[in-house]
C-alpha atoms as a PDB file:
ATOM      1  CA  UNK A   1      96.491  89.393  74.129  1.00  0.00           C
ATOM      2  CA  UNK A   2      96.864  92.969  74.008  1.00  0.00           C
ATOM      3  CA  UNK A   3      99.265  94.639  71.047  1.00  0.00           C
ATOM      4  CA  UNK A   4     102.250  94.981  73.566  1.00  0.00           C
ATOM      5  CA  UNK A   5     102.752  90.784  74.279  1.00  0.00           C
ATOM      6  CA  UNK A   6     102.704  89.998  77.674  1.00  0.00           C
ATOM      7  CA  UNK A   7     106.702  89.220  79.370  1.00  0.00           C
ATOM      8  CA  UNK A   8     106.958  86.052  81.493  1.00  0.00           C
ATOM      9  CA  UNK A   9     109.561  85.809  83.692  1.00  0.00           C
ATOM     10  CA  UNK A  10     111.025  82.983  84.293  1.00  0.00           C
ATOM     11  CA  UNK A  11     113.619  82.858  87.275  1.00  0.00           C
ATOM     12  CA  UNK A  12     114.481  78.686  88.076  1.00  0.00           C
ATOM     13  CA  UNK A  13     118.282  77.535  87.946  1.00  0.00           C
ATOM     14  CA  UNK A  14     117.202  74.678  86.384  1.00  0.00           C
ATOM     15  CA  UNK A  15     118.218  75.265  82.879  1.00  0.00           C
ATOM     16  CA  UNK A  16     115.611  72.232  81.527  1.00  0.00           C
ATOM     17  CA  UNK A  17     112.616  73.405  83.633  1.00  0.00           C
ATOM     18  CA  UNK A  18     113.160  76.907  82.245  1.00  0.00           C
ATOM     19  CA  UNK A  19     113.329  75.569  78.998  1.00  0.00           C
ATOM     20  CA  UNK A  20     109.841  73.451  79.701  1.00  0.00           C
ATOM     21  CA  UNK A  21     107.889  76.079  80.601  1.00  0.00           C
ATOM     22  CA  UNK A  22     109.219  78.530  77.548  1.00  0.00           C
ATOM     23  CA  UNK A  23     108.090  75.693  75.204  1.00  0.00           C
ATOM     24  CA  UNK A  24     104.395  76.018  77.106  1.00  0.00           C
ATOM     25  CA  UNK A  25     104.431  80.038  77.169  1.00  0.00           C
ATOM     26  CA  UNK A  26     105.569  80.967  73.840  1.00  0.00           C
ATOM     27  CA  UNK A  27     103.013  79.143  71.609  1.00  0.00           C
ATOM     28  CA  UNK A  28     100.690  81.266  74.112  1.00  0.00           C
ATOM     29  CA  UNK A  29     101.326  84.578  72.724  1.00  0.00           C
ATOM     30  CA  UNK A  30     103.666  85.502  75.248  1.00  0.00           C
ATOM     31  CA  UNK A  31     107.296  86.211  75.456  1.00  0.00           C
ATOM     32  CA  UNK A  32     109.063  83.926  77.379  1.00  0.00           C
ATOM     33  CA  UNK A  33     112.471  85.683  79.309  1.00  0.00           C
ATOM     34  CA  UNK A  34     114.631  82.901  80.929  1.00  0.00           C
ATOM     35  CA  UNK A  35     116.826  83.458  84.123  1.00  0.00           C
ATOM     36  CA  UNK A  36     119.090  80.866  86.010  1.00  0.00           C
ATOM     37  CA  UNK A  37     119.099  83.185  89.715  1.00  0.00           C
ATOM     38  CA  UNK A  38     117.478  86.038  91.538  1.00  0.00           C
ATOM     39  CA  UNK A  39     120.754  87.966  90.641  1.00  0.00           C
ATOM     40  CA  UNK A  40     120.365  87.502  86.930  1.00  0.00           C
ATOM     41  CA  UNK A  41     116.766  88.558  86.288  1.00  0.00           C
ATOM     42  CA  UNK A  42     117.333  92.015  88.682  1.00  0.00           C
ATOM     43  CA  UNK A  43     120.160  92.614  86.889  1.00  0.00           C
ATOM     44  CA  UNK A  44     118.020  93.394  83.909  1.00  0.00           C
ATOM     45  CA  UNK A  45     115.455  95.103  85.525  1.00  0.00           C
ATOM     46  CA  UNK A  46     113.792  97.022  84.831  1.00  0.00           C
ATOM     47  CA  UNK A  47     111.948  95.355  82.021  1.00  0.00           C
ATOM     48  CA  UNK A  48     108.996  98.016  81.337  1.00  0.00           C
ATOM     49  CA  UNK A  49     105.233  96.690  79.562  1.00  0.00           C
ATOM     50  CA  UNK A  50     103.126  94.327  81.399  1.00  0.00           C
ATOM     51  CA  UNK A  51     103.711  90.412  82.557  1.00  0.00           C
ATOM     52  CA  UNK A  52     104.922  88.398  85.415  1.00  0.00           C
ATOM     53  CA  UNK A  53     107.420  86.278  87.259  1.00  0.00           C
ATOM     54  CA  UNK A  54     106.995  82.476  87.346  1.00  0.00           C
ATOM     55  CA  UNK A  55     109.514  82.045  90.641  1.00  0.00           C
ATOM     56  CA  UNK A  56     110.973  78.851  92.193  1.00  0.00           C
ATOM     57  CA  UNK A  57     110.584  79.370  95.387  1.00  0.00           C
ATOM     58  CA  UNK A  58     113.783  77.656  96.443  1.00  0.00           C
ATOM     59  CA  UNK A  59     116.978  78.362  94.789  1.00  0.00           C
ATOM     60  CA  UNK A  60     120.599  79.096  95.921  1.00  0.00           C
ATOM     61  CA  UNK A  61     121.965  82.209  96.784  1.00  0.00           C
ATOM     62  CA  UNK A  62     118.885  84.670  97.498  1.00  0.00           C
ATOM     63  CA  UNK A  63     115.751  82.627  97.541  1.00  0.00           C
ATOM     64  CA  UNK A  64     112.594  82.876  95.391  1.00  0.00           C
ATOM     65  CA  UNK A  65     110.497  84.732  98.679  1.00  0.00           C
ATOM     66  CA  UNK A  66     113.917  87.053  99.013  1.00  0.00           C
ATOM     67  CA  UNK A  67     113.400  88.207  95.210  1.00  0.00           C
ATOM     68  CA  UNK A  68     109.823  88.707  96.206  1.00  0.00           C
ATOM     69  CA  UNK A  69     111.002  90.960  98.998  1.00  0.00           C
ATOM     70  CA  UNK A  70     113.112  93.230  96.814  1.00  0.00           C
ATOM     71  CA  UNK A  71     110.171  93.367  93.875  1.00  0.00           C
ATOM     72  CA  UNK A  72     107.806  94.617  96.933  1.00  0.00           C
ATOM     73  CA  UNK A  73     109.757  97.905  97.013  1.00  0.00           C
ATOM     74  CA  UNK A  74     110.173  98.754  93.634  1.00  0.00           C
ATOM     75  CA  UNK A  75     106.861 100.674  91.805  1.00  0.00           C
ATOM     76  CA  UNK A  76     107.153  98.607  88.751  1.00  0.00           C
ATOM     77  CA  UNK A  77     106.823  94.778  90.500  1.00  0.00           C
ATOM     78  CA  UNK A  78     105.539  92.225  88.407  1.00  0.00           C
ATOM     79  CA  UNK A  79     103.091  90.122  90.294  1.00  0.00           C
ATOM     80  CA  UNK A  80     105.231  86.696  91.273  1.00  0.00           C
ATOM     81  CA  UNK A  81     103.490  83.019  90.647  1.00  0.00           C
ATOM     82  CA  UNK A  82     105.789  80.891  92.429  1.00  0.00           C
ATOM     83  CA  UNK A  83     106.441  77.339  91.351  1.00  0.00           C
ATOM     84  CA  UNK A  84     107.513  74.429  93.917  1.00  0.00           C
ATOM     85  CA  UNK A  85     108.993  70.968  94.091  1.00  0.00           C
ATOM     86  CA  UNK A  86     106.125  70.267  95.758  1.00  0.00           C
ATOM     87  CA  UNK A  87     105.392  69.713  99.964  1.00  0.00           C
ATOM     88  CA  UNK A  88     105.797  73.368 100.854  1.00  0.00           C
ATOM     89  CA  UNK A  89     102.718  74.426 102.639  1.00  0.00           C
ATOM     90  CA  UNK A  90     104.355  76.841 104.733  1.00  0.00           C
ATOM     91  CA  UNK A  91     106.426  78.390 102.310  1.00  0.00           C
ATOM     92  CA  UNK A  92     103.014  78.742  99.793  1.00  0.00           C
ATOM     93  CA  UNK A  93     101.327  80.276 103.350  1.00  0.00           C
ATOM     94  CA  UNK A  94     103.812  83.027 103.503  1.00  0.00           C
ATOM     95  CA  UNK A  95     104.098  83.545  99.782  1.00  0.00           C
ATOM     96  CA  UNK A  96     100.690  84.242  99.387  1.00  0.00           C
ATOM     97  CA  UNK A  97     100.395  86.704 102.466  1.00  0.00           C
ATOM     98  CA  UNK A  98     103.536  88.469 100.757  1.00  0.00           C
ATOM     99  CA  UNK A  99     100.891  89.206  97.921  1.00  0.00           C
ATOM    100  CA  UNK A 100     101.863  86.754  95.528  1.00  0.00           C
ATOM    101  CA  UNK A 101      99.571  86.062  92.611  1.00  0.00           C
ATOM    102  CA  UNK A 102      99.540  82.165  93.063  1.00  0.00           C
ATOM    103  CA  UNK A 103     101.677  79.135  94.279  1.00  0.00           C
ATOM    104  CA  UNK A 104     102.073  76.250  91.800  1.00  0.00           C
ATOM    105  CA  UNK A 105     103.645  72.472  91.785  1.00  0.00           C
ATOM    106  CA  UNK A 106     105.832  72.991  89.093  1.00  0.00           C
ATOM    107  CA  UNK A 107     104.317  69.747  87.230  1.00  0.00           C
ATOM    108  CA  UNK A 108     100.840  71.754  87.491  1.00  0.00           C
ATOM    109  CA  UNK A 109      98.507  71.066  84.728  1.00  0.00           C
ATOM    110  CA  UNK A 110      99.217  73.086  81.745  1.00  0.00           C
ATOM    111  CA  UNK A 111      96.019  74.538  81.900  1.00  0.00           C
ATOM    112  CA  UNK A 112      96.491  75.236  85.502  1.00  0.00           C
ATOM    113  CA  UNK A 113      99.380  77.159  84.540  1.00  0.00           C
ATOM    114  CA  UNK A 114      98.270  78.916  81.496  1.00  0.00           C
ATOM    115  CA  UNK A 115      95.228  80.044  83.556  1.00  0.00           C
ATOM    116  CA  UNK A 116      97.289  81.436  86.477  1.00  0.00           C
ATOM    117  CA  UNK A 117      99.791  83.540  84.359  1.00  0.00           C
ATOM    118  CA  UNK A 118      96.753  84.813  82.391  1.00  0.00           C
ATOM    119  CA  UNK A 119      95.410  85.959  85.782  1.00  0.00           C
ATOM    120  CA  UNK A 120      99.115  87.458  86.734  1.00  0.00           C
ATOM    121  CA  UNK A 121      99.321  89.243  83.625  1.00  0.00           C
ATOM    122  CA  UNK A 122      96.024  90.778  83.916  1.00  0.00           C
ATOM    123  CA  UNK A 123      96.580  91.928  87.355  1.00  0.00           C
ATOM    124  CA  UNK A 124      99.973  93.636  85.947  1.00  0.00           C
ATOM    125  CA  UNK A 125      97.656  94.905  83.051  1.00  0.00           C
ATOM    126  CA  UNK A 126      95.419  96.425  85.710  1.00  0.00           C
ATOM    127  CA  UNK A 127      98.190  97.848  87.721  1.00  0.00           C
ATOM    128  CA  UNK A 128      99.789  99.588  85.097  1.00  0.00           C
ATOM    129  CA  UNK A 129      97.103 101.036  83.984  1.00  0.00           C
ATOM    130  CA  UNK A 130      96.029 102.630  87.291  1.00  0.00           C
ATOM    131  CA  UNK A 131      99.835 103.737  87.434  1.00  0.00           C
ATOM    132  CA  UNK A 132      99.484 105.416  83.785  1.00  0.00           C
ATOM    133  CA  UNK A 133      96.122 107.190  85.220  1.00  0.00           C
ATOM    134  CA  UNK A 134      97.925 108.235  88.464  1.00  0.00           C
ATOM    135  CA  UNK A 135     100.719 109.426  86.094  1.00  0.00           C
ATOM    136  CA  UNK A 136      98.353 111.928  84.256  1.00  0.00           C
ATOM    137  CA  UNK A 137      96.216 113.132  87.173  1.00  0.00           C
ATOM    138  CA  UNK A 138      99.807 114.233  88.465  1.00  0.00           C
ATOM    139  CA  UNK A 139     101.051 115.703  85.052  1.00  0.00           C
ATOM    140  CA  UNK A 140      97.665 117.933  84.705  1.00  0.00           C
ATOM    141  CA  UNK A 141      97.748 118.987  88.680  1.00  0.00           C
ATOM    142  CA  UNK A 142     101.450 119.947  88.003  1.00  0.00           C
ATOM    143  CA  UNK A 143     100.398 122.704  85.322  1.00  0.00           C
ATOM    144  CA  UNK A 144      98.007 124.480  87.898  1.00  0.00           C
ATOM    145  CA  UNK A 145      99.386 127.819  89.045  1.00  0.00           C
ATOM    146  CA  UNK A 146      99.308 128.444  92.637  1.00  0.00           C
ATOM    147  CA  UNK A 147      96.166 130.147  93.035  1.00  0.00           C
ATOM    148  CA  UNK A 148      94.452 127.434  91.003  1.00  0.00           C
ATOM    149  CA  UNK A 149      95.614 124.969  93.307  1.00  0.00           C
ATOM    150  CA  UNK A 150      94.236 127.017  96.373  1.00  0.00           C
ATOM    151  CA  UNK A 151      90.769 127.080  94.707  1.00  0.00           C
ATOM    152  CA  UNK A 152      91.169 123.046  94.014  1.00  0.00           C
ATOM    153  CA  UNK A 153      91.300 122.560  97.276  1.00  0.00           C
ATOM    154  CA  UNK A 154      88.819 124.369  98.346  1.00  0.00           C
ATOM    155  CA  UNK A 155      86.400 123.596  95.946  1.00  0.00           C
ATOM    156  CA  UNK A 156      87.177 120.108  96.711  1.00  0.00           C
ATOM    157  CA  UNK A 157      86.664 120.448 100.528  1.00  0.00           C
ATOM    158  CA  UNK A 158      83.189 121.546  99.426  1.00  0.00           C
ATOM    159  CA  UNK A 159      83.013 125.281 100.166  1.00  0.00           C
ATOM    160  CA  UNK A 160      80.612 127.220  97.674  1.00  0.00           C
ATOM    161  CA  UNK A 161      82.763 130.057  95.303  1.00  0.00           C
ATOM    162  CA  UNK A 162      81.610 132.740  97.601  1.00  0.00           C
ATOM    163  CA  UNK A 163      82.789 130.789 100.610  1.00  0.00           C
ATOM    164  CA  UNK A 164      85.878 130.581  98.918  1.00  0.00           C
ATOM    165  CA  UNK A 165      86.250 134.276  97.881  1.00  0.00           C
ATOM    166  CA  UNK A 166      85.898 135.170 101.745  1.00  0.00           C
ATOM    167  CA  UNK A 167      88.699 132.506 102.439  1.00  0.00           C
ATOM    168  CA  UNK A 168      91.078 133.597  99.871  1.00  0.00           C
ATOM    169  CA  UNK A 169      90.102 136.972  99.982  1.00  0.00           C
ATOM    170  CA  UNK A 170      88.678 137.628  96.231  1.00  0.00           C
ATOM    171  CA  UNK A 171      85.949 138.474  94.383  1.00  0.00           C
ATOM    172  CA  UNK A 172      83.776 135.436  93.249  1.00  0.00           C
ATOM    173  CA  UNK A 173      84.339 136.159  89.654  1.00  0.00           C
ATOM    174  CA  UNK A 174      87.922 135.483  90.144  1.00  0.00           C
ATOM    175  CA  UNK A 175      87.270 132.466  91.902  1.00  0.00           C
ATOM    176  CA  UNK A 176      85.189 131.476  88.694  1.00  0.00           C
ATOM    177  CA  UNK A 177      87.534 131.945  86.168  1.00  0.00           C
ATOM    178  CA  UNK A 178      89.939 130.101  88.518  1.00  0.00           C
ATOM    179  CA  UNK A 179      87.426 127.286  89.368  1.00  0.00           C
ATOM    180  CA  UNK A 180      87.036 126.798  85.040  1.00  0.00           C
ATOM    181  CA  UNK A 181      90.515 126.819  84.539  1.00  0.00           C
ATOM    182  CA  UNK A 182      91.264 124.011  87.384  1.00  0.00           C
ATOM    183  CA  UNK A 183      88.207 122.001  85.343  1.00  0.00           C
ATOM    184  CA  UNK A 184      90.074 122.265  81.690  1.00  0.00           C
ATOM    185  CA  UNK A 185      93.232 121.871  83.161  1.00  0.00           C
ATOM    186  CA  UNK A 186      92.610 118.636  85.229  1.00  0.00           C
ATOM    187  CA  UNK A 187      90.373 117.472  82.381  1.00  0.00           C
ATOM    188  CA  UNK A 188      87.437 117.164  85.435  1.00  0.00           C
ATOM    189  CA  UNK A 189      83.759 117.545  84.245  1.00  0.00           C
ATOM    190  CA  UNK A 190      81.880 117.918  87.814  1.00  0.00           C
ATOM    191  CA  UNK A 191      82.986 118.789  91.253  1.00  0.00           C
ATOM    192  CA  UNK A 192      82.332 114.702  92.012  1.00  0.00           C
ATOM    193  CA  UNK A 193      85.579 114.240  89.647  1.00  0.00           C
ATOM    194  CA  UNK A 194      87.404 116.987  91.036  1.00  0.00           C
ATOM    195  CA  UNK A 195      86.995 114.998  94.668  1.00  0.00           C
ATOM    196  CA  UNK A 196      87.906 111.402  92.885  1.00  0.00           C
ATOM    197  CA  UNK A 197      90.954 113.858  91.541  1.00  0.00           C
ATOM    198  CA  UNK A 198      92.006 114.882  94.883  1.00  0.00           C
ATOM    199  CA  UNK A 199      91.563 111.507  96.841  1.00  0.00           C
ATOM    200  CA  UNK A 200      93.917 109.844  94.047  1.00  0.00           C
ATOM    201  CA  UNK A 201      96.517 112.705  95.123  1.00  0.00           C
ATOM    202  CA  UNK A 202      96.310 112.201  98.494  1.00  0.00           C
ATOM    203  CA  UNK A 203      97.027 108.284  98.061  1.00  0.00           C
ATOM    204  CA  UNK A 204      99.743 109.427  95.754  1.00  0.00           C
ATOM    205  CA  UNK A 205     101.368 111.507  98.732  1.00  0.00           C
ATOM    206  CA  UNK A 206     100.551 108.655 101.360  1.00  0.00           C
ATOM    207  CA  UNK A 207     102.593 105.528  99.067  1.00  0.00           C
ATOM    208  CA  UNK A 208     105.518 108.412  98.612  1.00  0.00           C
ATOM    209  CA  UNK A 209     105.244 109.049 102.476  1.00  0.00           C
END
């Protein structure tokens, strides 16, 4: 386990089954957050640091697949490993087209259990660190002035620096000092990392879209 334990979720209005799956969890290394509804656990969202939700999949008032619903639109979702009385193909079906991580019998194997949170939680691991990256890449473009940016994107649609003089109507030296200044600011080592740079911007501006 990583220095910032793991949170598990666990969202069942079944105050003993909670409790069951807390005694498995905890001796794990991770820390164990009990809620009896869909109501309670948003209303202490959000949590922040990595984890997941183990979700019963049918409970009163909104149901485990409606909580999945309103994680999918927030950018800090845990991934979801629902648990089930058992005899719910269709439910599990739709579940895990919704994206969630897995679909348990809530009398699973320990094992089976430990293993699929370990999976959850290192998909939220993975996550959050691609959101931490994205995070940066966006801090360092932020500190470009306009005419750095205009040379970024040119450089990154692959025209040469005396190409992009013509285009921006400089001298190439300019265009040079502009060009290093993009590389130190965006922390970029090659033109190949300026491009990886620019694509993650663009899927930045797509998700936002």
């Amino acid at each position: 386990m990583d220095a910032i334990r793991a949170v598990v979720h666990v969202v069942d209005e079944d105050a003993e089954v909670r409790e069951t799956f807390r005694e498995i969890l905890e001796p794990n290394g991770y820390d164990v957050r009990c809620h009896g509804s869909a109501a309670d656990f948003l209303k202490q969202w959000p949590m922040g640091g990595p984890g997941c939700v183990l979700l019963d999949v049918r409970m009163p008032g909104p149901s485990g697949l409606d909580l999945q619903l309103a994680l999918a639109h927030r950018p800090d979702a845990l991934p979801v490993v629902f648990l089930s009385g058992g005899g719910e193909v269709p439910l599990s079906v739709l579940a895990i087209r919704r994206s969630a991580a897995d679909f348990l019998p809530k009398h699973a194997p320990r094992e089976r259990l430990l293993a699929s949170v370990s999976n959850a939680v290192q998909r939220s691991q993975a996550q959050q660190a691609l959101d931490d990256r994205r995070r940066q890449i966006r801090a360092r473009f932020n500190t470009l002035t306009v005419r750095e940016r205009a040379v970024f994107e040119q450089v990154t649609a692959g025209r040469l620096n005396k190409q992009i003089a013509s285009v921006l109507c400089t001298c190439e030296r300019t265009v040079k000092a502009h060009r290093a200044n993009v590389m130190q600011k965006l922390q970029a080592h090659s033109v190949a990392e300026l491009v990886r740079i620019a694509i993650h911007l663009e899927s930045e501006a797509e998700v936002a879209a």
